[in-house]
C-alpha atoms as a PDB file:
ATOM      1  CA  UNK A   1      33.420  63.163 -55.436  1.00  0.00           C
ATOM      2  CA  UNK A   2      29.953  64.323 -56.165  1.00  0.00           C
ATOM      3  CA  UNK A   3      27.007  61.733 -55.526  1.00  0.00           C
ATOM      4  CA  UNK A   4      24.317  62.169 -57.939  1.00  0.00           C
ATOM      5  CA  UNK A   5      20.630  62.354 -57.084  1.00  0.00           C
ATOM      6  CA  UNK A   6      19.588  59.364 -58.042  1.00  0.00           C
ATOM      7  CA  UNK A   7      22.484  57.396 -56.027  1.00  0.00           C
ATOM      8  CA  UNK A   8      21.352  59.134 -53.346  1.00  0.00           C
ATOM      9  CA  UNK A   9      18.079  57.818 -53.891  1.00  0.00           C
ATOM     10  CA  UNK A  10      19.680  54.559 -54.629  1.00  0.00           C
ATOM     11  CA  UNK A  11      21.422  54.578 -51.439  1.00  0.00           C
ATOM     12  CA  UNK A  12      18.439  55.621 -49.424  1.00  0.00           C
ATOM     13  CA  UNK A  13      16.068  52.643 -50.888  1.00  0.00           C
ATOM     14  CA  UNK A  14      19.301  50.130 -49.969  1.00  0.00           C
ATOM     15  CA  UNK A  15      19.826  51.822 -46.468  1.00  0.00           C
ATOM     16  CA  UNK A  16      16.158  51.799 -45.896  1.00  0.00           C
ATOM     17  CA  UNK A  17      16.136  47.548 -47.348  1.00  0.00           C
ATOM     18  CA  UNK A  18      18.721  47.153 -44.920  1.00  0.00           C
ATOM     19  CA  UNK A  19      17.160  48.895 -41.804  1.00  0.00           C
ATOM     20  CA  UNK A  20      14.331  46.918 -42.749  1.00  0.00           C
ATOM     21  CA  UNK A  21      16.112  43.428 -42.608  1.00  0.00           C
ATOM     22  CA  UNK A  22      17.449  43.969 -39.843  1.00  0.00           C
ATOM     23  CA  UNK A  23      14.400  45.366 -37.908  1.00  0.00           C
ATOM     24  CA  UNK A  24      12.525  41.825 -39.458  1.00  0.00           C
ATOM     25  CA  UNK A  25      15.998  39.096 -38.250  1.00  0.00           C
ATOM     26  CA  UNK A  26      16.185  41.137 -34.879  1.00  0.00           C
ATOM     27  CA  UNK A  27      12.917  42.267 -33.761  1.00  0.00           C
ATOM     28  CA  UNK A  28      10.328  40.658 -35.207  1.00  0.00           C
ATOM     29  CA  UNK A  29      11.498  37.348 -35.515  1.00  0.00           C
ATOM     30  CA  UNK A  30      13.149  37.074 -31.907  1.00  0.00           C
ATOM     31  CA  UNK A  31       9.846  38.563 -30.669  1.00  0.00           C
ATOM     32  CA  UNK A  32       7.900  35.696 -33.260  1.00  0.00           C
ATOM     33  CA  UNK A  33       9.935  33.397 -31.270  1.00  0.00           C
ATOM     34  CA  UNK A  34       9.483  34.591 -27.789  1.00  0.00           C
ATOM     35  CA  UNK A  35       5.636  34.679 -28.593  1.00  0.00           C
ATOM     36  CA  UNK A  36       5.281  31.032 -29.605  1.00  0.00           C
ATOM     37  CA  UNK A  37       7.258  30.209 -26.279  1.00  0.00           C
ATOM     38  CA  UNK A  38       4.572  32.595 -24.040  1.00  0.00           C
ATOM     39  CA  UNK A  39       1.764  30.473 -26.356  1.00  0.00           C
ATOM     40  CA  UNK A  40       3.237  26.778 -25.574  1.00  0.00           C
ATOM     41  CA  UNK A  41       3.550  27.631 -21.859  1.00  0.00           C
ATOM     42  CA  UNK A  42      -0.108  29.678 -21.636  1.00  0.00           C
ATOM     43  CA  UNK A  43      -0.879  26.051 -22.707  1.00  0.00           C
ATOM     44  CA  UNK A  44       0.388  24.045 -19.943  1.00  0.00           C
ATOM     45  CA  UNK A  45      -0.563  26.982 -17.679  1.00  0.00           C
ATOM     46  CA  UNK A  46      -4.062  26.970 -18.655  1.00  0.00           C
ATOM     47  CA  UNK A  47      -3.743  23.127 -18.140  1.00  0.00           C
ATOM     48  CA  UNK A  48      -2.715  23.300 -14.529  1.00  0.00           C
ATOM     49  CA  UNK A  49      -5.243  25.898 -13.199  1.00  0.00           C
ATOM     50  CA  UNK A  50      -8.007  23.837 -14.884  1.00  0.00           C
ATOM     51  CA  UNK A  51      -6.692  20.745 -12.739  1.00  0.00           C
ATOM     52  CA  UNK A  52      -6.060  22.854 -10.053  1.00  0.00           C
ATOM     53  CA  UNK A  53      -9.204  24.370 -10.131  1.00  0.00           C
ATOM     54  CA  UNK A  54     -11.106  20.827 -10.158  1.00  0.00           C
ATOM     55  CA  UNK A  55      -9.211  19.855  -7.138  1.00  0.00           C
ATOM     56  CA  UNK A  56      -9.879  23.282  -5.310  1.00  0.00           C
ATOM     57  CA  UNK A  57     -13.274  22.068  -6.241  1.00  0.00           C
ATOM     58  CA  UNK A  58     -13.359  19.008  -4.528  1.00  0.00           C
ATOM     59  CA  UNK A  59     -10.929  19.858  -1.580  1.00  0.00           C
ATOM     60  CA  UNK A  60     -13.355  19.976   1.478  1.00  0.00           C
ATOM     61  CA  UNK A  61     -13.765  16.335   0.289  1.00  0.00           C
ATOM     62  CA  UNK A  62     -10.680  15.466   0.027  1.00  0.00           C
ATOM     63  CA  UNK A  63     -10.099  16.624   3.313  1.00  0.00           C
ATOM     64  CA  UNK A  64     -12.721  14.578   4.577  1.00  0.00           C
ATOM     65  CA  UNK A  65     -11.926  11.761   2.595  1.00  0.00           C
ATOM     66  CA  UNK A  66      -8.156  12.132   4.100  1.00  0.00           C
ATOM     67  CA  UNK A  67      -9.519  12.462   7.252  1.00  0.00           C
ATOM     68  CA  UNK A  68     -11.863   9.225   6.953  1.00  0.00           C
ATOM     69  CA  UNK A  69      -8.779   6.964   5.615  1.00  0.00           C
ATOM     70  CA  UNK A  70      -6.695   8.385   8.243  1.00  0.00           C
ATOM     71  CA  UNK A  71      -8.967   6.941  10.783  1.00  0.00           C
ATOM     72  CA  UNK A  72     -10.114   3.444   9.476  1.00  0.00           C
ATOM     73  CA  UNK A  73      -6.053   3.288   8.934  1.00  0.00           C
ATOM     74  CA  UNK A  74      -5.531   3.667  12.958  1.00  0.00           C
ATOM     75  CA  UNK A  75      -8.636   1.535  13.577  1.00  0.00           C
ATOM     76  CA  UNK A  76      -7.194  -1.298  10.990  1.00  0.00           C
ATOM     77  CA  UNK A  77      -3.901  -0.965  13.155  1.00  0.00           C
ATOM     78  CA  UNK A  78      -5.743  -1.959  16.355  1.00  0.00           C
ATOM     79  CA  UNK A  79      -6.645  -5.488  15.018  1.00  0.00           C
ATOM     80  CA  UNK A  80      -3.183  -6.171  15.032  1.00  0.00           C
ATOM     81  CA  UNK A  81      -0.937  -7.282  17.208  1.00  0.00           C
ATOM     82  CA  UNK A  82       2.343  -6.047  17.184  1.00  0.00           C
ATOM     83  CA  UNK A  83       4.396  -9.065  17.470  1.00  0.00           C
ATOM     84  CA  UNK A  84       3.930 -12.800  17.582  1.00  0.00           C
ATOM     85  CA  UNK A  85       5.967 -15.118  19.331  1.00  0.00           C
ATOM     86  CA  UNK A  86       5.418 -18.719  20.085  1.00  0.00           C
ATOM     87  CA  UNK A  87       4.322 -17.517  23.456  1.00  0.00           C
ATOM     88  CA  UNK A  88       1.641 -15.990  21.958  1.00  0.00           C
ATOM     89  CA  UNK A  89       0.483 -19.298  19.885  1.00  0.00           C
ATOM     90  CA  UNK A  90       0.750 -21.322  22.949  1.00  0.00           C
ATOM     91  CA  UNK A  91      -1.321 -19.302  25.171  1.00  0.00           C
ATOM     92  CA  UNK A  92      -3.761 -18.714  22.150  1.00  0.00           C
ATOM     93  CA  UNK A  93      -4.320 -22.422  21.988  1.00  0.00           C
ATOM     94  CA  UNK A  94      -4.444 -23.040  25.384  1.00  0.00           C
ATOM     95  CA  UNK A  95      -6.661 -20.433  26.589  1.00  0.00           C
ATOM     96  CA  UNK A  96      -8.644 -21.956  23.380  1.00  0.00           C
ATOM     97  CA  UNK A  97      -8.346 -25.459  25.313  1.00  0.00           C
ATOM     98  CA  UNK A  98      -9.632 -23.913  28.638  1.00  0.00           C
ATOM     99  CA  UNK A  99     -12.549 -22.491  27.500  1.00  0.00           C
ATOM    100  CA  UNK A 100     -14.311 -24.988  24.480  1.00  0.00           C
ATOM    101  CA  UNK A 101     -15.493 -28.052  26.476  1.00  0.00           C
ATOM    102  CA  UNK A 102     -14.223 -30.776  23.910  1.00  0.00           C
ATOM    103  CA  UNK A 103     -11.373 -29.616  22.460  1.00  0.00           C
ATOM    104  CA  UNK A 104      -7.720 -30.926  23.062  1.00  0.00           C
ATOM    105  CA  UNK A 105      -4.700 -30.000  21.225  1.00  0.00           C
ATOM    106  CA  UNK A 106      -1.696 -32.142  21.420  1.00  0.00           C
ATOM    107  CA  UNK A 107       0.689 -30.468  19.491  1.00  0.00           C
ATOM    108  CA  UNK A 108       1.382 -26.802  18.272  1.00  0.00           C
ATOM    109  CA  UNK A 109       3.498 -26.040  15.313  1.00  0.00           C
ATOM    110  CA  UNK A 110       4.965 -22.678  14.680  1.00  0.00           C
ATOM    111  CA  UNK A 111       7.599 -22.003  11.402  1.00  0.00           C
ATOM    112  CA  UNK A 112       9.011 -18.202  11.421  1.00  0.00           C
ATOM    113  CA  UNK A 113       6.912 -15.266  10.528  1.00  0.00           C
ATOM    114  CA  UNK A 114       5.941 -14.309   6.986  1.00  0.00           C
ATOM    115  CA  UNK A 115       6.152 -11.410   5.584  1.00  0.00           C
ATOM    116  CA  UNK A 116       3.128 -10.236   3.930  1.00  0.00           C
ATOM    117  CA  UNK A 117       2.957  -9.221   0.010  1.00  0.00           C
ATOM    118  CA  UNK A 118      -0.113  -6.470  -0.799  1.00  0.00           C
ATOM    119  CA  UNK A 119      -1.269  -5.558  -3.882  1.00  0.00           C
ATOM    120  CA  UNK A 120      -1.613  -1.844  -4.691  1.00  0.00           C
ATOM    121  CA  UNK A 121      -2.876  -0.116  -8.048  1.00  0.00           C
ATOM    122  CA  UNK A 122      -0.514   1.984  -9.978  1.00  0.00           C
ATOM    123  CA  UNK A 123      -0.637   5.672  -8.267  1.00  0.00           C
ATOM    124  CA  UNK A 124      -0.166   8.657 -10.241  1.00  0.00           C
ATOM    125  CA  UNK A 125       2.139  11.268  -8.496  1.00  0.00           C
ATOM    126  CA  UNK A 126       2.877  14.549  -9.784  1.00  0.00           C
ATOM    127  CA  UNK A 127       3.724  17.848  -8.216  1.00  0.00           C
ATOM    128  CA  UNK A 128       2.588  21.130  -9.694  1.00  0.00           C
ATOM    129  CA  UNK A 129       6.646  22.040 -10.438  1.00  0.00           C
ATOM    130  CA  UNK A 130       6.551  18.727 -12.765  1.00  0.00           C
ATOM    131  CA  UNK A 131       2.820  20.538 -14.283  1.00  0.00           C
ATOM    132  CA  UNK A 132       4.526  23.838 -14.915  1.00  0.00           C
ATOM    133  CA  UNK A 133       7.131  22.396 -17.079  1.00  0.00           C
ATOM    134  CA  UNK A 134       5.337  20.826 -18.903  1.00  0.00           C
ATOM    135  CA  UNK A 135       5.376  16.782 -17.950  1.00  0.00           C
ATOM    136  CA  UNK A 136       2.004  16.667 -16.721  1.00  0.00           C
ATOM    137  CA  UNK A 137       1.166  14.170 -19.747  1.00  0.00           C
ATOM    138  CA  UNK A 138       3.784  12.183 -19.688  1.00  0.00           C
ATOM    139  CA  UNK A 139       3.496  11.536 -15.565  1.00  0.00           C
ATOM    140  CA  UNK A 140       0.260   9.997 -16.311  1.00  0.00           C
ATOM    141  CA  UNK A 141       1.027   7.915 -19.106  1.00  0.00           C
ATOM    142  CA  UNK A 142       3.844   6.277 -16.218  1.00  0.00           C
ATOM    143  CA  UNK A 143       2.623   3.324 -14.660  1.00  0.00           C
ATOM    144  CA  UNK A 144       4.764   0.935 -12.341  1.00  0.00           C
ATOM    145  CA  UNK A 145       5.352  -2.315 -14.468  1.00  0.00           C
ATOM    146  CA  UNK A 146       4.009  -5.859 -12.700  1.00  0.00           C
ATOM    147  CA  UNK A 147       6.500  -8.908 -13.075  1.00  0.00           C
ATOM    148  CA  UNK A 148       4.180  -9.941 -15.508  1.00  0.00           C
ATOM    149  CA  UNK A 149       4.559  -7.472 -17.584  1.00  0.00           C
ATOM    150  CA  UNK A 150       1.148  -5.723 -17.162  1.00  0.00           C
ATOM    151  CA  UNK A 151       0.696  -2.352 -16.120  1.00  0.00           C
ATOM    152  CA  UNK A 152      -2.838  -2.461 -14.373  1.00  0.00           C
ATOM    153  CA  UNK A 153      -1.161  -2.121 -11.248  1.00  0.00           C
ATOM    154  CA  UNK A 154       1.919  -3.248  -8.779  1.00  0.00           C
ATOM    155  CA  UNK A 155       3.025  -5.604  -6.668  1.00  0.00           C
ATOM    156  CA  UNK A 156       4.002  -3.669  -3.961  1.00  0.00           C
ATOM    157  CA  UNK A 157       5.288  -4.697  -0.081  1.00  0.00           C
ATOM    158  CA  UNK A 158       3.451  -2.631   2.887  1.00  0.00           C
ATOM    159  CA  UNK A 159       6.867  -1.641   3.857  1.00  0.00           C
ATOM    160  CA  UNK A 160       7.156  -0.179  -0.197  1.00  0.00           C
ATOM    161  CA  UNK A 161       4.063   1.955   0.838  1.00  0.00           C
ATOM    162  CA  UNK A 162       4.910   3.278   4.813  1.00  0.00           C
ATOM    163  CA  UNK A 163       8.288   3.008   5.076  1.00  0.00           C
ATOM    164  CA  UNK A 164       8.280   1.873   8.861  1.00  0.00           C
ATOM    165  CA  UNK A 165       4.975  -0.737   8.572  1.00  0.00           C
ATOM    166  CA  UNK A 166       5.517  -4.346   7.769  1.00  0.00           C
ATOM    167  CA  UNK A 167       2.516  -7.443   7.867  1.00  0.00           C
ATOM    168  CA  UNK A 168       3.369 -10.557   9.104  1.00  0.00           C
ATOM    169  CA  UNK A 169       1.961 -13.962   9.938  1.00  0.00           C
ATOM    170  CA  UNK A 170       2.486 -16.864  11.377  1.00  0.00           C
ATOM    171  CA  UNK A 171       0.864 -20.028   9.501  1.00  0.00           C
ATOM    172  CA  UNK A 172       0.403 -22.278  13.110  1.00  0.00           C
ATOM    173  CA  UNK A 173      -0.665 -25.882  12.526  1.00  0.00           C
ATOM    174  CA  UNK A 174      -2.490 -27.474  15.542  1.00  0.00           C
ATOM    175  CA  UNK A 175      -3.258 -31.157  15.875  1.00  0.00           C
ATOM    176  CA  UNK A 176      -6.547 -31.158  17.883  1.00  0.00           C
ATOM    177  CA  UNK A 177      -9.751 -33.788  18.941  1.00  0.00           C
ATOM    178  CA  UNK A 178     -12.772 -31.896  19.371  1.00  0.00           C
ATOM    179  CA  UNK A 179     -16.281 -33.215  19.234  1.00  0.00           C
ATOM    180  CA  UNK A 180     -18.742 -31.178  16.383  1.00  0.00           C
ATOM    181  CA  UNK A 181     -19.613 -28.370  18.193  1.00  0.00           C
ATOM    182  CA  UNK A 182     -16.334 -27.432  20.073  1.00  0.00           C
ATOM    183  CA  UNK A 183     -14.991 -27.762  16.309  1.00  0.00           C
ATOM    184  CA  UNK A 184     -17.090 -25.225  14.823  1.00  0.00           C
ATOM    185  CA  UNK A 185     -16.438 -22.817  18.185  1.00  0.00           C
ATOM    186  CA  UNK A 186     -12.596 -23.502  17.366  1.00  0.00           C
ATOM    187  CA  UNK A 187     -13.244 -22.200  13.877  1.00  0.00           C
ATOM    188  CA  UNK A 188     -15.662 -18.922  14.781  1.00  0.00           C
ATOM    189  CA  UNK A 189     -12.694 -18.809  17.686  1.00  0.00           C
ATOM    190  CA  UNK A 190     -10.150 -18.082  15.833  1.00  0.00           C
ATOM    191  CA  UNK A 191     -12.212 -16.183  12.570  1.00  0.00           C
ATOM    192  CA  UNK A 192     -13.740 -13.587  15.213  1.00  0.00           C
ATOM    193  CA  UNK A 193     -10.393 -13.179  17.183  1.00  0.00           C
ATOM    194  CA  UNK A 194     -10.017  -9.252  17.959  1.00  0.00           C
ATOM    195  CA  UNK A 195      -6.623  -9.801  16.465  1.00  0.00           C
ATOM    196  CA  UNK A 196      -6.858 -10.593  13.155  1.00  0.00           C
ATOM    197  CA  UNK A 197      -6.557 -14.258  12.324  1.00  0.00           C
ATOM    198  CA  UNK A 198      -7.851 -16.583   9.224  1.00  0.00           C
ATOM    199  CA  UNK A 199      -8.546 -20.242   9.174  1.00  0.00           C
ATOM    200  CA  UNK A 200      -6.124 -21.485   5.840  1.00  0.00           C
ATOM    201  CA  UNK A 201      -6.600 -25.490   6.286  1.00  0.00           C
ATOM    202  CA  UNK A 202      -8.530 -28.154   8.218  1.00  0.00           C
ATOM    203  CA  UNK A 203      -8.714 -31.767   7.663  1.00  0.00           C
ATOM    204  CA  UNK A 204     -11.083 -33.858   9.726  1.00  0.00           C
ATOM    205  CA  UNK A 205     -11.093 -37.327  10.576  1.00  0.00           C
ATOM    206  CA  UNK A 206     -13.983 -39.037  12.284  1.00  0.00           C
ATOM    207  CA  UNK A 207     -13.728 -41.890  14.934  1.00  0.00           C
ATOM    208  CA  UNK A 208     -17.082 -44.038  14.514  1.00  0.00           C
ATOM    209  CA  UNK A 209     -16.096 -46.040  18.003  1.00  0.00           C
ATOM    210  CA  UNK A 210     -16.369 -42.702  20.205  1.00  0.00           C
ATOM    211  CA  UNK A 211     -17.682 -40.229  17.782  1.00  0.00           C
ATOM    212  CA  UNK A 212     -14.804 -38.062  18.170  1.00  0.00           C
ATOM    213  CA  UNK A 213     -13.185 -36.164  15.494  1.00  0.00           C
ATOM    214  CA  UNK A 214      -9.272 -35.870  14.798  1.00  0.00           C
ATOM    215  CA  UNK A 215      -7.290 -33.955  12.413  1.00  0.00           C
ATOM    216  CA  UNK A 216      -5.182 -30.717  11.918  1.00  0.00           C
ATOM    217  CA  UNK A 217      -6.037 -26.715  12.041  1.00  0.00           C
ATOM    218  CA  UNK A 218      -3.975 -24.250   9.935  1.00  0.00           C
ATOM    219  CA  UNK A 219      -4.342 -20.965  10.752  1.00  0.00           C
ATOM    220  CA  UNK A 220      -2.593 -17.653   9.935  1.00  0.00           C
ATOM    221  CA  UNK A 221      -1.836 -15.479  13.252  1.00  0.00           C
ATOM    222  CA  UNK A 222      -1.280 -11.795  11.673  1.00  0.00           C
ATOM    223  CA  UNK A 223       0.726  -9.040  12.899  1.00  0.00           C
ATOM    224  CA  UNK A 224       2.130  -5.489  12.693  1.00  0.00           C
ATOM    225  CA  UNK A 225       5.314  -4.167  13.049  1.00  0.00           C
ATOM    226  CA  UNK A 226       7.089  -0.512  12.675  1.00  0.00           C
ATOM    227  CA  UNK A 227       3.993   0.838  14.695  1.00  0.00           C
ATOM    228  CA  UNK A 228       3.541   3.122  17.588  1.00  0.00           C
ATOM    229  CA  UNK A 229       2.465  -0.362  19.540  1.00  0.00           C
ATOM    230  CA  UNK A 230       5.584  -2.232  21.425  1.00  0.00           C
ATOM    231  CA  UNK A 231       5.682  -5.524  21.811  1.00  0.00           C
ATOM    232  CA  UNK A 232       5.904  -7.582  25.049  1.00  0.00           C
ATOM    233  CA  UNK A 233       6.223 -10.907  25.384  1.00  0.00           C
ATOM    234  CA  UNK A 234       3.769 -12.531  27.091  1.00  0.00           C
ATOM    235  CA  UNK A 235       3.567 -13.899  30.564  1.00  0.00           C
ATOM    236  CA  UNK A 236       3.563 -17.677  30.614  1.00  0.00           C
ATOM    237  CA  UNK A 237       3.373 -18.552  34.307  1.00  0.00           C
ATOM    238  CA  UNK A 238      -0.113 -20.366  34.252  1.00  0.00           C
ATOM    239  CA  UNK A 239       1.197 -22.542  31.182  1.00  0.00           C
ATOM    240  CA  UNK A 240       3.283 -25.722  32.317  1.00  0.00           C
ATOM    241  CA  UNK A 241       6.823 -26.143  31.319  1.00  0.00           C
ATOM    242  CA  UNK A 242       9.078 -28.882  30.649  1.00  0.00           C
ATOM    243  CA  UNK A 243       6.649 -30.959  29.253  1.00  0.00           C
ATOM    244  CA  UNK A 244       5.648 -32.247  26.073  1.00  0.00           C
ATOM    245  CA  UNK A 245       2.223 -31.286  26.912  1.00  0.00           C
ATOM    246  CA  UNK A 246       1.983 -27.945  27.792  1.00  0.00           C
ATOM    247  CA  UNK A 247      -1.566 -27.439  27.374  1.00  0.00           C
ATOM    248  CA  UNK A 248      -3.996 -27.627  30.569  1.00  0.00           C
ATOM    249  CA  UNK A 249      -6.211 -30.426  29.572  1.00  0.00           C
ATOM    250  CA  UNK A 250      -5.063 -34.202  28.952  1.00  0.00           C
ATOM    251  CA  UNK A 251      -7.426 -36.427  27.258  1.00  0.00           C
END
């Protein structure tokens, strides 16, 4: 069978079409493809080093600034105690009793420890794995929803935030006579206490026949635990015992 010229030509022109079609589904529009991919991720690469780059920046301050939070953390830890017992609220009170001249406490009351709720701002956390594939904007539109249903921040527990820390305190209500001044020395007492402490509640009642003043203290006794510090109980011997009175003055 003879093949003309001109279907030979024909045949070239629809060999060549084909060639061509292929060459266009195969090649060029897998390597299209592959070069919109390379684009979207010189995106979010170009994103990263530019935050990378602002915190390389800033990193001898963020060392310092590490370094500065790291100590006023271990300095906040040392106005702590860590523990409270009602040892500790006893002897509080009556070395309190011992040393103000007109102050007498008759009773001491102690309910169990408290633990303490902190509020922290919403933190954004995001490693450079999570930049490189791409989440970096949607890590910081995540925020840690309130019980209220805002998002400005969270109500977080200490123990939420270092795994092994926990605040406490101790709301102790003492029952007390005091003249004017020893009151006001009970109340910069217990407000400048190297162990943190806070004055929550004081009523005052005021005897016109002797002048003296009568009421009760509240005050919260804070503490620490899941430190480095251990606790000890403290020793009581100087405190009397089997008595509804333990404290070393009697009015």
């Amino acid at each position: 069978m003879k093949i003309s010229k001109r279907d030979k030509m024909l045949l070239l022109i629809v060999g060549g079409l084909v060639v061509v079609l292929c060459v266009y589904y195969f090649v060029f529009l897998n390597f299209q493809e592959k070069t919109e991919t390379l684009e979207a991720e010189n995106v979010v690469l170009e994103d990263v080093i530019a935050r990378l780059k602002d915190l390389d920046k800033n990193r001898e301050q963020y060392l310092a600034d590490t370094e500065k939070y790291t100590e006023d953390n271990e300095r906040i830890k040392e106005e702590f105690p860590a523990g409270m017992e009602e040892e500790d609220d006893i002897l509080y009170i009556d070395g309190l009793e011992g040393t103000l001249s007109e102050f007498y406490a008759s009773s001491v009351g102690m309910p169990s420890s408290v633990g303490y709720e902190l509020a922290y701002p919403a933190v954004e956390t995001i490693s450079v794995d999570e930049m490189l594939q791409g989440t970096a904007n949607e890590a910081q539109e995540e925020t840690v929803t309130e019980e209220d249903g805002t998002t400005d921040g969270a109500t977080l527990t200490a123990d939420s935030i270092y795994p092994s820390c926990q605040l406490w305190y101790v709301p102790v209500t003492t029952t007390y006579e005091a003249n004017y001044l020893s009151l006001k020395q009970l109340v910069k007492a217990i407000t400048d206490d190297s162990n943190k402490k806070s004055v929550e509640d004081i009523s005052i009642t005021y005897n016109e026949e002797n002048g003296i003043l009568s009421g009760t203290l509240t005050s919260n006794f804070y503490y620490l635990s899941g430190t480095d510090e251990v606790y000890s109980t403290p020793d009581v011997a100087g405190v009397p015992t089997g008595t509804s009175n333990p404290f070393r003055s009697v009015r």
